[in-house]
C-alpha atoms as a PDB file:
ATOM      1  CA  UNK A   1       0.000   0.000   0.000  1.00  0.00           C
ATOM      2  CA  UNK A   2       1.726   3.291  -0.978  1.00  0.00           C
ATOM      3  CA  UNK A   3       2.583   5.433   2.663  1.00  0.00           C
ATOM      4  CA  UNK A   4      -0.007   8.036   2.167  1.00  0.00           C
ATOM      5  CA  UNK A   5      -3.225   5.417   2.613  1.00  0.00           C
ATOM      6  CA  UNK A   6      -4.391   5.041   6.552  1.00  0.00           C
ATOM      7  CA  UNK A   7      -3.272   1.220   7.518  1.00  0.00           C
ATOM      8  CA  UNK A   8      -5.900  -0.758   9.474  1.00  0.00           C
ATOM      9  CA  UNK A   9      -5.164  -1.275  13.155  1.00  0.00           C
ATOM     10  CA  UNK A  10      -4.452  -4.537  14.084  1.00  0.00           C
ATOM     11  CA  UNK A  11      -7.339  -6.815  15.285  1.00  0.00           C
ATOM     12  CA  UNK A  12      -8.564  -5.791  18.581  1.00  0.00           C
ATOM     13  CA  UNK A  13      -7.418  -2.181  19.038  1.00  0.00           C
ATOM     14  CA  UNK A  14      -7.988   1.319  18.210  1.00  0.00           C
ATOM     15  CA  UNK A  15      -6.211   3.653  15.992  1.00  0.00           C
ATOM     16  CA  UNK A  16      -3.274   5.699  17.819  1.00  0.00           C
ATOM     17  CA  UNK A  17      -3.987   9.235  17.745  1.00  0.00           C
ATOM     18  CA  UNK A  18      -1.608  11.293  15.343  1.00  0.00           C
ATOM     19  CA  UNK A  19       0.811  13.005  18.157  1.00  0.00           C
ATOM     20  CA  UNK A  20       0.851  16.307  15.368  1.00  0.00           C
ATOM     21  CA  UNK A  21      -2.685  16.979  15.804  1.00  0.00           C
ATOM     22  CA  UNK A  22      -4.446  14.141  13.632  1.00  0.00           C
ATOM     23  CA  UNK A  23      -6.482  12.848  15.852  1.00  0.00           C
ATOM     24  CA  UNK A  24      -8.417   9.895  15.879  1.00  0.00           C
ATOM     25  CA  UNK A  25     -10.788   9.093  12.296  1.00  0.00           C
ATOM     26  CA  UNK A  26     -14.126  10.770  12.975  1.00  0.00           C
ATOM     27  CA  UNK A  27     -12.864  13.566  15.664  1.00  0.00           C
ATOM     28  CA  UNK A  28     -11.514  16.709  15.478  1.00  0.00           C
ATOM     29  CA  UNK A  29      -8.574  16.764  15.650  1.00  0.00           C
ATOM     30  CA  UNK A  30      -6.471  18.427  18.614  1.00  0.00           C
ATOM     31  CA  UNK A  31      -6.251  22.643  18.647  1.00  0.00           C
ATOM     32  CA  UNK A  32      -3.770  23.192  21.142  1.00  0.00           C
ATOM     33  CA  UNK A  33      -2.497  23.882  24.642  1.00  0.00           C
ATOM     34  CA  UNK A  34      -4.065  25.543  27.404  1.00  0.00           C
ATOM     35  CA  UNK A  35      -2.653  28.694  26.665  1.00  0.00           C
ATOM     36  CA  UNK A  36      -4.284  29.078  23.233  1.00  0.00           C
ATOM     37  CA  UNK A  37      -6.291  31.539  23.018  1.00  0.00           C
ATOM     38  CA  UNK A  38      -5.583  33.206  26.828  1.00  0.00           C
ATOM     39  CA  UNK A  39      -5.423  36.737  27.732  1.00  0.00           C
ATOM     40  CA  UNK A  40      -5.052  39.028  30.225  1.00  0.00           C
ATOM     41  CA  UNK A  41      -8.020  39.577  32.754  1.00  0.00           C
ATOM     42  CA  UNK A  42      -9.272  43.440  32.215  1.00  0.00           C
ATOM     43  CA  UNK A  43      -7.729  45.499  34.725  1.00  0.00           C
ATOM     44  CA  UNK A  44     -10.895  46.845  36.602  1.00  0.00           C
ATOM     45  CA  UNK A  45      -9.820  48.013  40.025  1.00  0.00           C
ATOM     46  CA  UNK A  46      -9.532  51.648  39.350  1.00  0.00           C
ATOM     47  CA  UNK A  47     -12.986  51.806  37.697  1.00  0.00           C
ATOM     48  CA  UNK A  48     -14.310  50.101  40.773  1.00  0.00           C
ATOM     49  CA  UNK A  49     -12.044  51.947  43.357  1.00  0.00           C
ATOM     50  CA  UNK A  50     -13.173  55.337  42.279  1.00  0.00           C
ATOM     51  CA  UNK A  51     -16.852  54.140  41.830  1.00  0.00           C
ATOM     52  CA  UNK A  52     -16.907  53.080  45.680  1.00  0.00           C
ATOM     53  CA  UNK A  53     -14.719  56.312  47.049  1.00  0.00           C
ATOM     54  CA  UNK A  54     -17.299  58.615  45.137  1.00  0.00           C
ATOM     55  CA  UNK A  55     -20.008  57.229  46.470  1.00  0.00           C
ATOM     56  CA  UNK A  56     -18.344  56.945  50.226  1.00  0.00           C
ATOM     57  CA  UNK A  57     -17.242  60.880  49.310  1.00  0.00           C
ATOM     58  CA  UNK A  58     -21.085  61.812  48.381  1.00  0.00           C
ATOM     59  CA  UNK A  59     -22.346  60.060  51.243  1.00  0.00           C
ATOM     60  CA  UNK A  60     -19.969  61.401  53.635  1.00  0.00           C
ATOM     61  CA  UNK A  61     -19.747  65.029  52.666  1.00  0.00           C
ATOM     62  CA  UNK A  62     -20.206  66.130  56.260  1.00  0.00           C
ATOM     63  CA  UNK A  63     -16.998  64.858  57.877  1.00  0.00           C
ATOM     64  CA  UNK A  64     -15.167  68.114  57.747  1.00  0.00           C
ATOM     65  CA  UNK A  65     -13.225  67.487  54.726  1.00  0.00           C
ATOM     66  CA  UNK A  66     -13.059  63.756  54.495  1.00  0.00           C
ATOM     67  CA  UNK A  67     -15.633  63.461  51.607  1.00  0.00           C
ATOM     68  CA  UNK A  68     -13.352  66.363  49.724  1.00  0.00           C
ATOM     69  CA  UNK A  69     -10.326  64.237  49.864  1.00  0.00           C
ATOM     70  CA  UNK A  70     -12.034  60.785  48.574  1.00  0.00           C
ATOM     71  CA  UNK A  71     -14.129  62.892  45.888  1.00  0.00           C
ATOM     72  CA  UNK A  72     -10.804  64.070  44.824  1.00  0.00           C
ATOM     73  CA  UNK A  73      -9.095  60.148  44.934  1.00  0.00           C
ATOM     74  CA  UNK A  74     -12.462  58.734  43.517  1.00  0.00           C
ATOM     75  CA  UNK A  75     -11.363  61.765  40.609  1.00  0.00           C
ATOM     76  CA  UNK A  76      -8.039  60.811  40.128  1.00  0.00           C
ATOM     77  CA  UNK A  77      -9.153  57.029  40.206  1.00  0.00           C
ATOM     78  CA  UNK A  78     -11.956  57.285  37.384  1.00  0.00           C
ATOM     79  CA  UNK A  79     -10.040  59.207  35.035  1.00  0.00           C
ATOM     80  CA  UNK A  80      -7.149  56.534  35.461  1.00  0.00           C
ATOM     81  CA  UNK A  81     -10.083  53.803  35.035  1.00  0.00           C
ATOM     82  CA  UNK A  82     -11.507  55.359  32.029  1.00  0.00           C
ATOM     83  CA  UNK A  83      -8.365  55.575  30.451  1.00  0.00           C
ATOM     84  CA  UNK A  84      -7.788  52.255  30.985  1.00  0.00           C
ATOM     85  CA  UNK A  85     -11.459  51.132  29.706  1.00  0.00           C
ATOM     86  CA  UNK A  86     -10.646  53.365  26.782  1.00  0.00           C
ATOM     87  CA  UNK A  87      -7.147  51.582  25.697  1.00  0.00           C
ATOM     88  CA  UNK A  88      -8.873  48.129  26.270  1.00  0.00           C
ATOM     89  CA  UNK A  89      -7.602  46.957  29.154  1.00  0.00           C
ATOM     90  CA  UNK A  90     -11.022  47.367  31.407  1.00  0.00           C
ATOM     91  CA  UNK A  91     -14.058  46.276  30.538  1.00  0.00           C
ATOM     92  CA  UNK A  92     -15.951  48.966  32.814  1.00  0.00           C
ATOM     93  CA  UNK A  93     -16.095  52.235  31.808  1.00  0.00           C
ATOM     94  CA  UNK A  94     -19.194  53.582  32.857  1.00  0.00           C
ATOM     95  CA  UNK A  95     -18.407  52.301  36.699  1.00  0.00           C
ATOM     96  CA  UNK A  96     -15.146  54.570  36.111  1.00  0.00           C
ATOM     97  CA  UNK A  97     -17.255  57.406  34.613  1.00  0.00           C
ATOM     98  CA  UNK A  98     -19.810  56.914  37.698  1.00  0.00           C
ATOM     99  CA  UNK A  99     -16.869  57.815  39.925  1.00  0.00           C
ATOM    100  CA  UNK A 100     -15.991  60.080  37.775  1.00  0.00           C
ATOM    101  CA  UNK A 101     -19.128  62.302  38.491  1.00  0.00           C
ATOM    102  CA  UNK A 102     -19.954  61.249  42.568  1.00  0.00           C
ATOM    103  CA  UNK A 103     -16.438  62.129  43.660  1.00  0.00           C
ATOM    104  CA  UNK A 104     -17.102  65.408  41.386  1.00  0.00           C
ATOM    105  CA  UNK A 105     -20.272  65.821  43.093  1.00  0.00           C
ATOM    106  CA  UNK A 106     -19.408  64.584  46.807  1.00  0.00           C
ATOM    107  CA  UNK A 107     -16.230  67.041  46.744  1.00  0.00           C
ATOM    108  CA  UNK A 108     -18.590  69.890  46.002  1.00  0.00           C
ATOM    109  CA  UNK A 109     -20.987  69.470  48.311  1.00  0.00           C
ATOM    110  CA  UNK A 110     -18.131  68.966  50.858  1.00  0.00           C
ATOM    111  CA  UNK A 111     -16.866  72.575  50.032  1.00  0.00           C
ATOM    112  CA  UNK A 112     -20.286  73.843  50.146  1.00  0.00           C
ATOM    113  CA  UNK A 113     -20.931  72.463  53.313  1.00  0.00           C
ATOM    114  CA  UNK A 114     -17.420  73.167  55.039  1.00  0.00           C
ATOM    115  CA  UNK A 115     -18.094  76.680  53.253  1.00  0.00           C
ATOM    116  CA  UNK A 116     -21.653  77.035  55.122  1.00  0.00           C
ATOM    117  CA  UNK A 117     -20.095  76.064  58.759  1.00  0.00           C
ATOM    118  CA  UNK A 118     -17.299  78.379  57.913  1.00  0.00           C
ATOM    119  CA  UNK A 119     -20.109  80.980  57.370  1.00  0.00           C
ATOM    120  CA  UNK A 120     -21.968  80.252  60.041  1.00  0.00           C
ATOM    121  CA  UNK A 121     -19.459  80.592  62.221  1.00  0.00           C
ATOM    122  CA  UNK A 122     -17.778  83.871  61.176  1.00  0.00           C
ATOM    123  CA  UNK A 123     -21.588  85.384  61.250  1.00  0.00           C
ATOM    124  CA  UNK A 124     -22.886  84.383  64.933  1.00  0.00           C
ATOM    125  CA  UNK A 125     -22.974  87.034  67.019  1.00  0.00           C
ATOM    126  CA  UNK A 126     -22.598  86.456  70.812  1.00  0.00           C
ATOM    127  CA  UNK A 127     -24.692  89.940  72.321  1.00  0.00           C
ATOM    128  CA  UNK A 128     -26.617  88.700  74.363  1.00  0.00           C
ATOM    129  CA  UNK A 129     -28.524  90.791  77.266  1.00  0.00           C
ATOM    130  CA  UNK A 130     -26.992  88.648  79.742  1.00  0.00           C
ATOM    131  CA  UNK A 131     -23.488  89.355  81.520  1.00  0.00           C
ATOM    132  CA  UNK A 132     -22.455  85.483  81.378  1.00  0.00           C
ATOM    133  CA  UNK A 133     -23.065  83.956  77.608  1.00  0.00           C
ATOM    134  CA  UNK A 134     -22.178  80.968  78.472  1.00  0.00           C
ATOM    135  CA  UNK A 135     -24.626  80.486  81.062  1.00  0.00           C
ATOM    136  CA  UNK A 136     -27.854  78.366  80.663  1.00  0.00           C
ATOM    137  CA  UNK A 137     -29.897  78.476  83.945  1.00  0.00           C
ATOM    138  CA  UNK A 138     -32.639  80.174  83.931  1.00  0.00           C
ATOM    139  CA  UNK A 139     -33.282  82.055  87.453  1.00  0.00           C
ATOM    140  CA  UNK A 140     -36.836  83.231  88.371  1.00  0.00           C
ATOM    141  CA  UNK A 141     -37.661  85.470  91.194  1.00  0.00           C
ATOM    142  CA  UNK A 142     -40.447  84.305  92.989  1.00  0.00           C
ATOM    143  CA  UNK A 143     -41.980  86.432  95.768  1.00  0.00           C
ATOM    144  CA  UNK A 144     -44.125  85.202  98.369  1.00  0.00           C
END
Protein backbone atom coordinates (compact mmCIF):
# COMPACT_ATOMS: atom_id res chain seq x y z
CA UNK A 1 0.00 0.00 0.00
CA UNK A 2 1.73 3.29 -0.98
CA UNK A 3 2.58 5.43 2.66
CA UNK A 4 -0.01 8.04 2.17
CA UNK A 5 -3.22 5.42 2.61
CA UNK A 6 -4.39 5.04 6.55
CA UNK A 7 -3.27 1.22 7.52
CA UNK A 8 -5.90 -0.76 9.47
CA UNK A 9 -5.16 -1.27 13.16
CA UNK A 10 -4.45 -4.54 14.08
CA UNK A 11 -7.34 -6.82 15.28
CA UNK A 12 -8.56 -5.79 18.58
CA UNK A 13 -7.42 -2.18 19.04
CA UNK A 14 -7.99 1.32 18.21
CA UNK A 15 -6.21 3.65 15.99
CA UNK A 16 -3.27 5.70 17.82
CA UNK A 17 -3.99 9.24 17.75
CA UNK A 18 -1.61 11.29 15.34
CA UNK A 19 0.81 13.00 18.16
CA UNK A 20 0.85 16.31 15.37
CA UNK A 21 -2.68 16.98 15.80
CA UNK A 22 -4.45 14.14 13.63
CA UNK A 23 -6.48 12.85 15.85
CA UNK A 24 -8.42 9.89 15.88
CA UNK A 25 -10.79 9.09 12.30
CA UNK A 26 -14.13 10.77 12.98
CA UNK A 27 -12.86 13.57 15.66
CA UNK A 28 -11.51 16.71 15.48
CA UNK A 29 -8.57 16.76 15.65
CA UNK A 30 -6.47 18.43 18.61
CA UNK A 31 -6.25 22.64 18.65
CA UNK A 32 -3.77 23.19 21.14
CA UNK A 33 -2.50 23.88 24.64
CA UNK A 34 -4.07 25.54 27.40
CA UNK A 35 -2.65 28.69 26.67
CA UNK A 36 -4.28 29.08 23.23
CA UNK A 37 -6.29 31.54 23.02
CA UNK A 38 -5.58 33.21 26.83
CA UNK A 39 -5.42 36.74 27.73
CA UNK A 40 -5.05 39.03 30.23
CA UNK A 41 -8.02 39.58 32.75
CA UNK A 42 -9.27 43.44 32.22
CA UNK A 43 -7.73 45.50 34.72
CA UNK A 44 -10.89 46.85 36.60
CA UNK A 45 -9.82 48.01 40.02
CA UNK A 46 -9.53 51.65 39.35
CA UNK A 47 -12.99 51.81 37.70
CA UNK A 48 -14.31 50.10 40.77
CA UNK A 49 -12.04 51.95 43.36
CA UNK A 50 -13.17 55.34 42.28
CA UNK A 51 -16.85 54.14 41.83
CA UNK A 52 -16.91 53.08 45.68
CA UNK A 53 -14.72 56.31 47.05
CA UNK A 54 -17.30 58.61 45.14
CA UNK A 55 -20.01 57.23 46.47
CA UNK A 56 -18.34 56.95 50.23
CA UNK A 57 -17.24 60.88 49.31
CA UNK A 58 -21.08 61.81 48.38
CA UNK A 59 -22.35 60.06 51.24
CA UNK A 60 -19.97 61.40 53.64
CA UNK A 61 -19.75 65.03 52.67
CA UNK A 62 -20.21 66.13 56.26
CA UNK A 63 -17.00 64.86 57.88
CA UNK A 64 -15.17 68.11 57.75
CA UNK A 65 -13.23 67.49 54.73
CA UNK A 66 -13.06 63.76 54.49
CA UNK A 67 -15.63 63.46 51.61
CA UNK A 68 -13.35 66.36 49.72
CA UNK A 69 -10.33 64.24 49.86
CA UNK A 70 -12.03 60.79 48.57
CA UNK A 71 -14.13 62.89 45.89
CA UNK A 72 -10.80 64.07 44.82
CA UNK A 73 -9.10 60.15 44.93
CA UNK A 74 -12.46 58.73 43.52
CA UNK A 75 -11.36 61.77 40.61
CA UNK A 76 -8.04 60.81 40.13
CA UNK A 77 -9.15 57.03 40.21
CA UNK A 78 -11.96 57.29 37.38
CA UNK A 79 -10.04 59.21 35.04
CA UNK A 80 -7.15 56.53 35.46
CA UNK A 81 -10.08 53.80 35.03
CA UNK A 82 -11.51 55.36 32.03
CA UNK A 83 -8.36 55.58 30.45
CA UNK A 84 -7.79 52.25 30.99
CA UNK A 85 -11.46 51.13 29.71
CA UNK A 86 -10.65 53.36 26.78
CA UNK A 87 -7.15 51.58 25.70
CA UNK A 88 -8.87 48.13 26.27
CA UNK A 89 -7.60 46.96 29.15
CA UNK A 90 -11.02 47.37 31.41
CA UNK A 91 -14.06 46.28 30.54
CA UNK A 92 -15.95 48.97 32.81
CA UNK A 93 -16.10 52.24 31.81
CA UNK A 94 -19.19 53.58 32.86
CA UNK A 95 -18.41 52.30 36.70
CA UNK A 96 -15.15 54.57 36.11
CA UNK A 97 -17.25 57.41 34.61
CA UNK A 98 -19.81 56.91 37.70
CA UNK A 99 -16.87 57.82 39.92
CA UNK A 100 -15.99 60.08 37.77
CA UNK A 101 -19.13 62.30 38.49
CA UNK A 102 -19.95 61.25 42.57
CA UNK A 103 -16.44 62.13 43.66
CA UNK A 104 -17.10 65.41 41.39
CA UNK A 105 -20.27 65.82 43.09
CA UNK A 106 -19.41 64.58 46.81
CA UNK A 107 -16.23 67.04 46.74
CA UNK A 108 -18.59 69.89 46.00
CA UNK A 109 -20.99 69.47 48.31
CA UNK A 110 -18.13 68.97 50.86
CA UNK A 111 -16.87 72.58 50.03
CA UNK A 112 -20.29 73.84 50.15
CA UNK A 113 -20.93 72.46 53.31
CA UNK A 114 -17.42 73.17 55.04
CA UNK A 115 -18.09 76.68 53.25
CA UNK A 116 -21.65 77.04 55.12
CA UNK A 117 -20.09 76.06 58.76
CA UNK A 118 -17.30 78.38 57.91
CA UNK A 119 -20.11 80.98 57.37
CA UNK A 120 -21.97 80.25 60.04
CA UNK A 121 -19.46 80.59 62.22
CA UNK A 122 -17.78 83.87 61.18
CA UNK A 123 -21.59 85.38 61.25
CA UNK A 124 -22.89 84.38 64.93
CA UNK A 125 -22.97 87.03 67.02
CA UNK A 126 -22.60 86.46 70.81
CA UNK A 127 -24.69 89.94 72.32
CA UNK A 128 -26.62 88.70 74.36
CA UNK A 129 -28.52 90.79 77.27
CA UNK A 130 -26.99 88.65 79.74
CA UNK A 131 -23.49 89.36 81.52
CA UNK A 132 -22.46 85.48 81.38
CA UNK A 133 -23.07 83.96 77.61
CA UNK A 134 -22.18 80.97 78.47
CA UNK A 135 -24.63 80.49 81.06
CA UNK A 136 -27.85 78.37 80.66
CA UNK A 137 -29.90 78.48 83.95
CA UNK A 138 -32.64 80.17 83.93
CA UNK A 139 -33.28 82.05 87.45
CA UNK A 140 -36.84 83.23 88.37
CA UNK A 141 -37.66 85.47 91.19
CA UNK A 142 -40.45 84.30 92.99
CA UNK A 143 -41.98 86.43 95.77
CA UNK A 144 -44.13 85.20 98.37
Amino acid sequence: APPSTPQPAPFGHAPAADPYGGGYPGYPAYQGGYNQGWQPAPANGMGITAMVLGIIATVLFCFYGLGIILGILALIFGFIGRGRAQRGEATNGGMALAGIILGAIGTLISSAFIGFIIWAIANDDFDSTNDDPWSNTLVVDVSR
